[in-house]
Protein backbone atom coordinates (compact mmCIF):
# COMPACT_ATOMS: atom_id res chain seq x y z
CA UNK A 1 -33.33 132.53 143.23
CA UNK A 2 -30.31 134.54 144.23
CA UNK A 3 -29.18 138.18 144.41
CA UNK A 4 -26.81 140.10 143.98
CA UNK A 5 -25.16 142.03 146.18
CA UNK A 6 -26.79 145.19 144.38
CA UNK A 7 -30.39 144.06 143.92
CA UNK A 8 -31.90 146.12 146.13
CA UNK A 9 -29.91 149.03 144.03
CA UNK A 10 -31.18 147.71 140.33
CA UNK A 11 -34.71 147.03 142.35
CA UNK A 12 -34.89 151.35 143.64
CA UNK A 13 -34.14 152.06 140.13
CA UNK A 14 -36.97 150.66 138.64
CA UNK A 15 -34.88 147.69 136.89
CA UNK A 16 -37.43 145.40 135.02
CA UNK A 17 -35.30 142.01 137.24
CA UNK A 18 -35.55 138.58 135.60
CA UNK A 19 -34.45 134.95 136.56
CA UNK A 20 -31.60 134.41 134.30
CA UNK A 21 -29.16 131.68 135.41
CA UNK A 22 -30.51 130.95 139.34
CA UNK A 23 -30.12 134.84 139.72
CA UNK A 24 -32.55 137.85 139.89
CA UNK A 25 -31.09 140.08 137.31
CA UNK A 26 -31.53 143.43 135.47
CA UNK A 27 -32.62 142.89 132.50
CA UNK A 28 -33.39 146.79 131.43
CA UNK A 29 -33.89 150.12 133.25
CA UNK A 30 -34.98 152.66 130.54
CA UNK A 31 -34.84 150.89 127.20
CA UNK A 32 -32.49 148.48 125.29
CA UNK A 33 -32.17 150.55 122.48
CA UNK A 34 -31.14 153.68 124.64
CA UNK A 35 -28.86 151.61 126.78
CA UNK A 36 -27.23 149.97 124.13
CA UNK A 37 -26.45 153.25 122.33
CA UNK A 38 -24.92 154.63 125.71
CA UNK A 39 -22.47 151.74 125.93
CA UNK A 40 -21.40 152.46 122.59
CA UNK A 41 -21.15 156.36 122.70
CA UNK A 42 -20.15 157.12 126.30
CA UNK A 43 -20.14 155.04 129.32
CA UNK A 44 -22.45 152.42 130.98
CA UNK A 45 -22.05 149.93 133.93
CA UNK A 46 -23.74 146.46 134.28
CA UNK A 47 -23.55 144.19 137.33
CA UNK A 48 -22.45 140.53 136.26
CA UNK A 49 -21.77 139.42 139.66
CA UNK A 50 -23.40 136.21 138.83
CA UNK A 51 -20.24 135.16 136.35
CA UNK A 52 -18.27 132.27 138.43
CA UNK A 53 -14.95 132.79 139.77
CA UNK A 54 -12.54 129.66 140.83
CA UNK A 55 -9.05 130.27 142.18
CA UNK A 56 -6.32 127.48 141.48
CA UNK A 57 -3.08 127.52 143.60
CA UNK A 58 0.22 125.41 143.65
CA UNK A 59 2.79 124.26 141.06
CA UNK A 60 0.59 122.24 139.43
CA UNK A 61 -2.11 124.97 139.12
CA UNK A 62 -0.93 125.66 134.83
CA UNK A 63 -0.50 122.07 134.39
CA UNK A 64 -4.16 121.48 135.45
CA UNK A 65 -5.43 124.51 133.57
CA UNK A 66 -3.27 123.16 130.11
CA UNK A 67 -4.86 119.97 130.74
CA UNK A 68 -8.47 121.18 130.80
CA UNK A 69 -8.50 124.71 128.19
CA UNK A 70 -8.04 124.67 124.85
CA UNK A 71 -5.68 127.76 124.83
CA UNK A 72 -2.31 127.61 125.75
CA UNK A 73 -1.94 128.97 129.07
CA UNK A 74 1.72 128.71 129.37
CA UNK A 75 2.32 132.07 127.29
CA UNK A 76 0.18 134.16 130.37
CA UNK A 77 2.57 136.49 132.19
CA UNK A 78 1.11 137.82 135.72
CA UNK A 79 -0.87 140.83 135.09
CA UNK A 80 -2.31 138.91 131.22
CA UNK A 81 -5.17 137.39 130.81
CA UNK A 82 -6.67 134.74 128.22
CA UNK A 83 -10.12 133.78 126.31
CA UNK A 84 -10.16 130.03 126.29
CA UNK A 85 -12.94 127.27 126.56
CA UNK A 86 -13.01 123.90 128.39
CA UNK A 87 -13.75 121.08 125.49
CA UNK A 88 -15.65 117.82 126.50
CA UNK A 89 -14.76 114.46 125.75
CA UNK A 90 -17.81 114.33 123.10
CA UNK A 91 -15.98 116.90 120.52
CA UNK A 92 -17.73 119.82 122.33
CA UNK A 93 -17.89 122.81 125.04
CA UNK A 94 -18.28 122.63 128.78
CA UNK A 95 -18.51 126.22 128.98
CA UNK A 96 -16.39 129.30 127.40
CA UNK A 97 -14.25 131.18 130.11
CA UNK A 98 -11.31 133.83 130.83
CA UNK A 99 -8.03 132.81 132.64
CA UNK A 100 -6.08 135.30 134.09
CA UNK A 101 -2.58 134.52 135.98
CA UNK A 102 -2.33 136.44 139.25
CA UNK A 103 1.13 135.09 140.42
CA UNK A 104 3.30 132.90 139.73
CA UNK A 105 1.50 129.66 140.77
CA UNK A 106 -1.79 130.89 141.49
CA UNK A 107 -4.83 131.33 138.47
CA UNK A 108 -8.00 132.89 139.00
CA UNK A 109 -10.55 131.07 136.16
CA UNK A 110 -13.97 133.15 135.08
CA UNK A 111 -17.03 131.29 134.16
CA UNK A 112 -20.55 131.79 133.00
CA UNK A 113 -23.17 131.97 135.58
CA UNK A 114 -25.44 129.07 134.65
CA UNK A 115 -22.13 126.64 134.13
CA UNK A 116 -20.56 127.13 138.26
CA UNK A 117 -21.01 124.13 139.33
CA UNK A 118 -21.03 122.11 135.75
CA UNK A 119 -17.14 123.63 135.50
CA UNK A 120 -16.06 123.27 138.98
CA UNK A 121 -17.28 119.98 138.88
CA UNK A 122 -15.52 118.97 135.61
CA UNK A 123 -12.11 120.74 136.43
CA UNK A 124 -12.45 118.96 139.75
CA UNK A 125 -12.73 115.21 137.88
CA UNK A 126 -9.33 115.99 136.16
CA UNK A 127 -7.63 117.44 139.29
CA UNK A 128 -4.81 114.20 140.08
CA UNK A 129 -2.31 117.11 140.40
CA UNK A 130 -3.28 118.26 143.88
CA UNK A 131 -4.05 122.00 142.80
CA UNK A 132 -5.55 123.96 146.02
CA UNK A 133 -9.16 124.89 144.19
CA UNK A 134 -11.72 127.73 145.61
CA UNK A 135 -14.86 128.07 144.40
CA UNK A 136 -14.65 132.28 145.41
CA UNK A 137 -18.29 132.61 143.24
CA UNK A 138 -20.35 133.57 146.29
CA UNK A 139 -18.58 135.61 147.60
CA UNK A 140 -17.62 138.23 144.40
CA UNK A 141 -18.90 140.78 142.70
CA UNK A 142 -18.11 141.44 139.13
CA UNK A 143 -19.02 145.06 137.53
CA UNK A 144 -18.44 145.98 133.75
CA UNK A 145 -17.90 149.56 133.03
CA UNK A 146 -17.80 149.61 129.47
CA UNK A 147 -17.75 152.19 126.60
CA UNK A 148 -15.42 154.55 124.95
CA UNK A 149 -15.28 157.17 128.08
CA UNK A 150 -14.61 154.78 130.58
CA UNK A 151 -10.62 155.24 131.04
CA UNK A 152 -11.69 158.86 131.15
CA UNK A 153 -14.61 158.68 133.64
CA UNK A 154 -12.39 156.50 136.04
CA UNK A 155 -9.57 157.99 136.24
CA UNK A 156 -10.41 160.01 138.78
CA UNK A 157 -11.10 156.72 141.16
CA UNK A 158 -7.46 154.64 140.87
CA UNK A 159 -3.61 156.06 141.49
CA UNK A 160 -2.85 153.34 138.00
CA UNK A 161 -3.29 154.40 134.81
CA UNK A 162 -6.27 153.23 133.47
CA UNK A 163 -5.26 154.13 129.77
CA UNK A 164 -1.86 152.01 130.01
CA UNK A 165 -4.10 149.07 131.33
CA UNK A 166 -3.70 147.32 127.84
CA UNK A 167 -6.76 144.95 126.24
CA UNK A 168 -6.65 141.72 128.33
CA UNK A 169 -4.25 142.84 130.95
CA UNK A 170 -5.30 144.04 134.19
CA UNK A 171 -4.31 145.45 137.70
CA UNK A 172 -4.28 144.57 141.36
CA UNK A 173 -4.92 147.57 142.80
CA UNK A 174 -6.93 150.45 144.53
CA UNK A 175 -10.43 151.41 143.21
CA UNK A 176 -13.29 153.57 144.47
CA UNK A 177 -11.03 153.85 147.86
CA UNK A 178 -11.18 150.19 148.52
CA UNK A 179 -7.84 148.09 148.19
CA UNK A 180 -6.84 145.20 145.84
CA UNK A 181 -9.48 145.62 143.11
CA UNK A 182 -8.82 143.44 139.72
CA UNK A 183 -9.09 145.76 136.79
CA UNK A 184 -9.37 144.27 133.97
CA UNK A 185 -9.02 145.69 130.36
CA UNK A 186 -11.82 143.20 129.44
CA UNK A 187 -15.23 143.18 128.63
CA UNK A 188 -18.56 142.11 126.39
CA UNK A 189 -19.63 145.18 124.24
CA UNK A 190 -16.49 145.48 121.65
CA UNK A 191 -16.60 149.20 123.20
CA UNK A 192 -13.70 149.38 125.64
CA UNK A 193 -13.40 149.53 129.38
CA UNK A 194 -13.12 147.49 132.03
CA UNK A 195 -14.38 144.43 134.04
CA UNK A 196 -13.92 145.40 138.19
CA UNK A 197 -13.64 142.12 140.50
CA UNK A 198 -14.34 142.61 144.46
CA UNK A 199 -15.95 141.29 147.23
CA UNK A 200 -19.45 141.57 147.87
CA UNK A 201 -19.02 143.69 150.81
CA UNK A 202 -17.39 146.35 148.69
CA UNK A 203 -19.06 146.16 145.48
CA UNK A 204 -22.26 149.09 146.70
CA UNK A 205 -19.58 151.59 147.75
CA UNK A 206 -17.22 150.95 144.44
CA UNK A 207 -21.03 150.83 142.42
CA UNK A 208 -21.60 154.66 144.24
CA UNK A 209 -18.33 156.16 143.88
CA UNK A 210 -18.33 154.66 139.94
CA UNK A 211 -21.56 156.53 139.11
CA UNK A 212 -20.51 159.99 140.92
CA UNK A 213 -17.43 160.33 138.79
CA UNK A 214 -19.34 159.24 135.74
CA UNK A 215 -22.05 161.65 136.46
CA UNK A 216 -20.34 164.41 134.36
CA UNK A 217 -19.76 161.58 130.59
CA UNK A 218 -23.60 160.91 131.21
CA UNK A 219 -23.06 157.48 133.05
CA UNK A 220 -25.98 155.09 132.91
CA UNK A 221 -27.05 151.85 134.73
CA UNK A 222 -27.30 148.65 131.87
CA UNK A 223 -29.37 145.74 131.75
CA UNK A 224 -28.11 142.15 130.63
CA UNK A 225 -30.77 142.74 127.52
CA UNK A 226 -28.46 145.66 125.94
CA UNK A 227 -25.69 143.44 126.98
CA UNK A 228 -26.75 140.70 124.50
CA UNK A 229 -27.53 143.10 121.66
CA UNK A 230 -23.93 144.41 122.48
CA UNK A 231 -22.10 141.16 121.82
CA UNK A 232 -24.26 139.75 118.95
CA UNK A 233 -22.79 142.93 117.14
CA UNK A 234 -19.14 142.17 117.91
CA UNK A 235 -19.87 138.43 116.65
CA UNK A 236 -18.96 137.46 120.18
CA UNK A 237 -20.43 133.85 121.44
CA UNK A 238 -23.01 133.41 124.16
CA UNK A 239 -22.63 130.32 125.88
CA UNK A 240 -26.09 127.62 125.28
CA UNK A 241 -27.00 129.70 122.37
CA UNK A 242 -23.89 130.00 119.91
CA UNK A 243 -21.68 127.34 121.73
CA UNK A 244 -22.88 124.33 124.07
CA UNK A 245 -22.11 121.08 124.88
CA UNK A 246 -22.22 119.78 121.15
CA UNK A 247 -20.54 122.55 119.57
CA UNK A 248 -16.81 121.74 118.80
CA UNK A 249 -14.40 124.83 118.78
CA UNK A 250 -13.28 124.21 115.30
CA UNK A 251 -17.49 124.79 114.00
CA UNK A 252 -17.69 127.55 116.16
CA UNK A 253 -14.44 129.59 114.71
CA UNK A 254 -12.92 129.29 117.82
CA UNK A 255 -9.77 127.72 116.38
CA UNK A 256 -7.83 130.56 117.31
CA UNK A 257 -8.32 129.35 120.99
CA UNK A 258 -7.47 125.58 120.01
CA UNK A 259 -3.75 125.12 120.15
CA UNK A 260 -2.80 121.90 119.42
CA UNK A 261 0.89 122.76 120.89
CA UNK A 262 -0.08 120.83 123.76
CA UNK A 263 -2.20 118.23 124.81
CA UNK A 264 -5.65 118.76 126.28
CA UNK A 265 -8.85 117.14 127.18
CA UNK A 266 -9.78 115.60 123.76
CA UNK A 267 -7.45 117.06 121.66
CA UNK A 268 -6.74 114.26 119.66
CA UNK A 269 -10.16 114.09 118.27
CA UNK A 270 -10.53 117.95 117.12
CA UNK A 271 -6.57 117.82 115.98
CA UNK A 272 -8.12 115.56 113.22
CA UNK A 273 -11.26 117.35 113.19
CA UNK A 274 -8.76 120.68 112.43
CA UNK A 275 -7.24 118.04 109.41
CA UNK A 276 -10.25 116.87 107.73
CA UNK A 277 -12.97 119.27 108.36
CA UNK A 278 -15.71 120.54 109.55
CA UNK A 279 -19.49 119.73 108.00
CA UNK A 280 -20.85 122.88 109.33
CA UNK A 281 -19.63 126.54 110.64
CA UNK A 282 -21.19 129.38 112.88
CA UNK A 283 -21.37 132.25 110.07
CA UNK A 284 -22.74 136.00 111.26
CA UNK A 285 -25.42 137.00 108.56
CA UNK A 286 -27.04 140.15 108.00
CA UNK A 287 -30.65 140.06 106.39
CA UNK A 288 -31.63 141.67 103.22
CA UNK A 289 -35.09 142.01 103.76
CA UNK A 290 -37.35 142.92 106.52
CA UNK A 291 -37.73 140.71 110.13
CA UNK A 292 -35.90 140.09 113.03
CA UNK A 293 -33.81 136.12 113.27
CA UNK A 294 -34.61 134.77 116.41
CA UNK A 295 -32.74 131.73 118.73
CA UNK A 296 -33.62 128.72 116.99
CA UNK A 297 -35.38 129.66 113.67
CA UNK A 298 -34.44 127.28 110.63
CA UNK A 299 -31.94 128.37 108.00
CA UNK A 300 -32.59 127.69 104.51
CA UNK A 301 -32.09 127.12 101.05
CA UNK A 302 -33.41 129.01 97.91
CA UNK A 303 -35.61 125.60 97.61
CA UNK A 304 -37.11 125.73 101.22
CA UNK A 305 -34.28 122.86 102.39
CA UNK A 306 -32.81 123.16 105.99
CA UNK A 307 -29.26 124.10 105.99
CA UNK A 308 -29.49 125.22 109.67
CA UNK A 309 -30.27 127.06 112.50
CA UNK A 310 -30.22 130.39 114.06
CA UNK A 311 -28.40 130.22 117.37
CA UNK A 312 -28.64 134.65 118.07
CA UNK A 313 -30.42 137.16 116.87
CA UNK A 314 -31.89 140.58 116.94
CA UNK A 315 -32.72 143.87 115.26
CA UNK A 316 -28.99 145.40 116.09
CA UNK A 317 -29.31 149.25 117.29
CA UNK A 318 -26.23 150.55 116.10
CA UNK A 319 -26.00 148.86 112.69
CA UNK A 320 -30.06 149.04 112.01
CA UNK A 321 -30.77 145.64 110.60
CA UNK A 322 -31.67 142.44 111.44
CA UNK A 323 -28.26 140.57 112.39
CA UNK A 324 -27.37 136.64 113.37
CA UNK A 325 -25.37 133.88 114.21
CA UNK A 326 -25.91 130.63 113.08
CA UNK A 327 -24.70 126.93 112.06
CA UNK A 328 -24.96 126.05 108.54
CA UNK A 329 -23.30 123.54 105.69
CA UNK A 330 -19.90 124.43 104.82
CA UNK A 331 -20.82 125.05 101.59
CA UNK A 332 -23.02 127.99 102.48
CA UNK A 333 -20.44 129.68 104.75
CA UNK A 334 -18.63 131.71 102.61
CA UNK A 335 -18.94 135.27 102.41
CA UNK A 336 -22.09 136.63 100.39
CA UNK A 337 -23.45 133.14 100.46
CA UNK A 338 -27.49 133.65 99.93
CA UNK A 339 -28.91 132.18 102.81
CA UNK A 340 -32.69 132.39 104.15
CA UNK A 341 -34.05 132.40 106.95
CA UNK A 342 -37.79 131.27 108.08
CA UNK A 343 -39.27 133.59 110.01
CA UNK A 344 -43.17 132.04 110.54
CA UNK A 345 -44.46 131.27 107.22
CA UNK A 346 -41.84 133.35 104.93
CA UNK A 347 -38.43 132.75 103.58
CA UNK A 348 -36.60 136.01 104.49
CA UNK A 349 -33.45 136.69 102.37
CA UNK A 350 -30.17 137.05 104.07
CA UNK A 351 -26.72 137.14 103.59
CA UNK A 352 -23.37 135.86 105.43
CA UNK A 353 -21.30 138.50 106.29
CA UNK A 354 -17.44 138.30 108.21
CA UNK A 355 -17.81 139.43 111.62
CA UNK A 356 -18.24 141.95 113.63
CA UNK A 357 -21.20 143.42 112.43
CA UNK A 358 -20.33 146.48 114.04
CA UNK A 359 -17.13 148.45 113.29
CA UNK A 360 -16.35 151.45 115.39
């Protein structure tokens, strides 16, 4: 099991610390409903310094990245950064990921935890082009400081202005008095802020100096559980629950990341997937009765008939109802459609509903 560089931090503050990807994490501190509902209101900070970080250099670094992500890379300026996914050769996803262009030739890819060496691997089969590749994982930390006082709360710790830093963009620059820190207008919750990239030797000083100047907007330490009921509100994917290996982008409603304007690993097949169709979607539905949807309860009919299956779910704090995400039938992924889902021995009435479930 690994740690982070701020274990022993997360450990001295009475974190409840899980396995979760090969890594000791925080999973909670004082409650997921109470750190969930500081994200959204004021300010919170989670470490996710087990996400995966590879840097690709040369003049072949976008032609290797165009090859192997469904998103179009080539519109990236430096300073821009881009939600894409890696498909397989099987119709589906290696793993879901951010690409963000730090100069002219040189990339700097961000990928989920449990995927590292999956991705590095599968980037590295299709590397013919002789891009320099660093795995940089180890040796980063990653903190989110998300909610609607961050720009305020930081301000105080950067000479850029954190409120011109627009959503996917970032900066190269100073941070918590330690030089060429990534700030990055991204992040997990749908509630603003920012995603900080250093090296582990920095990261306890920048996680100090971030919690005395949020002391005064009620800053609060967040565990990877309020980080999950975060997302599932903004309808955002988790990878191996809502996408995975036999997912295709098109099912998942990630066409808006599939850009058939080039050619890319596969693209062939989901270009006529995109033509004729898909036989099932991932819809965000809302129950109508009592119960919580779980990861892998069955989706039904009126008649009891399996439609499909829940891939998230949970009792959502700030919309206070039972929310999910799941595949089902085209036919019963329209908005409104009557769905069920069975929870134990009862059919619990639910509805699909467009996504987010939260609006601010």
């Amino acid at each position: 099991m690994k740690n982070t560089a701020l274990t022993h931090i997360h450990e001295s503050l009475g974190a409840k610390m899980v396995p979760f990807a090969g890594f000791n994490m925080p999973v909670q501190y004082e409650g997921v409903t109470a750190e969930h509902e500081t994200v959204r209101n004021s300010v919170g900070v989670f470490d996710v310094s087990h996400m995966g970080e590879f840097l690709l250099t040369g003049p072949n670094a976008l032609a290797l990245i165009q090859k192997v992500t469904s998103n179009d890379a080539s519109t990236l300026t430096i300073g821009r950064a881009q939600y894409s996914c890696l498909p397989n050769a099987e119709g589906g996803i290696v793993d879901d990921l951010i690409v963000y262009r730090m100069k002219e030739e040189q990339y700097l890819l961000v990928v989920n935890a449990s995927n590292i060496e999956k991705d590095w691997n599968w980037i590295s089969s299709h590397n013919d082009l002789g891009v320099d590749m660093k795995n940089l994982s180890d040796d980063y930390s990653l903190l989110a400081i998300q909610g609607p006082k961050a720009v305020e709360a930081m301000q105080a710790l950067t000479s850029v202005s954190l409120s011109e830093i627009k959503y996917y963009h970032f900066e190269v620059a100073d941070f918590a008095g330690i030089e060429h820190v990534i700030i990055s207008a991204t992040g997990y919750t749908g509630s603003g802020g920012f995603e900080i990239y250093c090296k582990n030797a920095e990261v306890e000083q920048i996680w100090n100096k971030v919690f005395e100047a949020g002391a005064p907007f009620g800053i609060k330490p967040i565990g990877l559980a309020a980080r999950d009921t975060l997302r599932l509100e903004m309808g955002f994917c988790l990878y191996g629950n809502d996408i995975n290996d036999s997912t295709s982008p098109l099912e998942a409603g990630l066409g808006w990341i599939t850009k058939f304007t080039k050619d890319f690993v596969n693209s062939e097949n989901l270009k006529k997937q995109k033509e004729e169709g898909v036989s099932r979607k991932l819809v965000g539905f809302e129950l109508l009765e009592r119960g919580i949807p779980r990861h892998d309860y069955e989706i039904v009919d009126a008649n009891g008939n399996n439609i499909g299956i829940v891939t998230s779910g949970t009792m959502a704090p700030s919309v206070g109802k039972g929310i999910g995400m799941g595949y089902v039938k085209t036919e019963f992924a329209t908005i409104d459609s009557e769905i069920y889902i069975q929870i134990r021995n009862n059919k619990v009435l639910a509805k699909v509903v467009k996504m987010p479930f939260y609006k601010k």
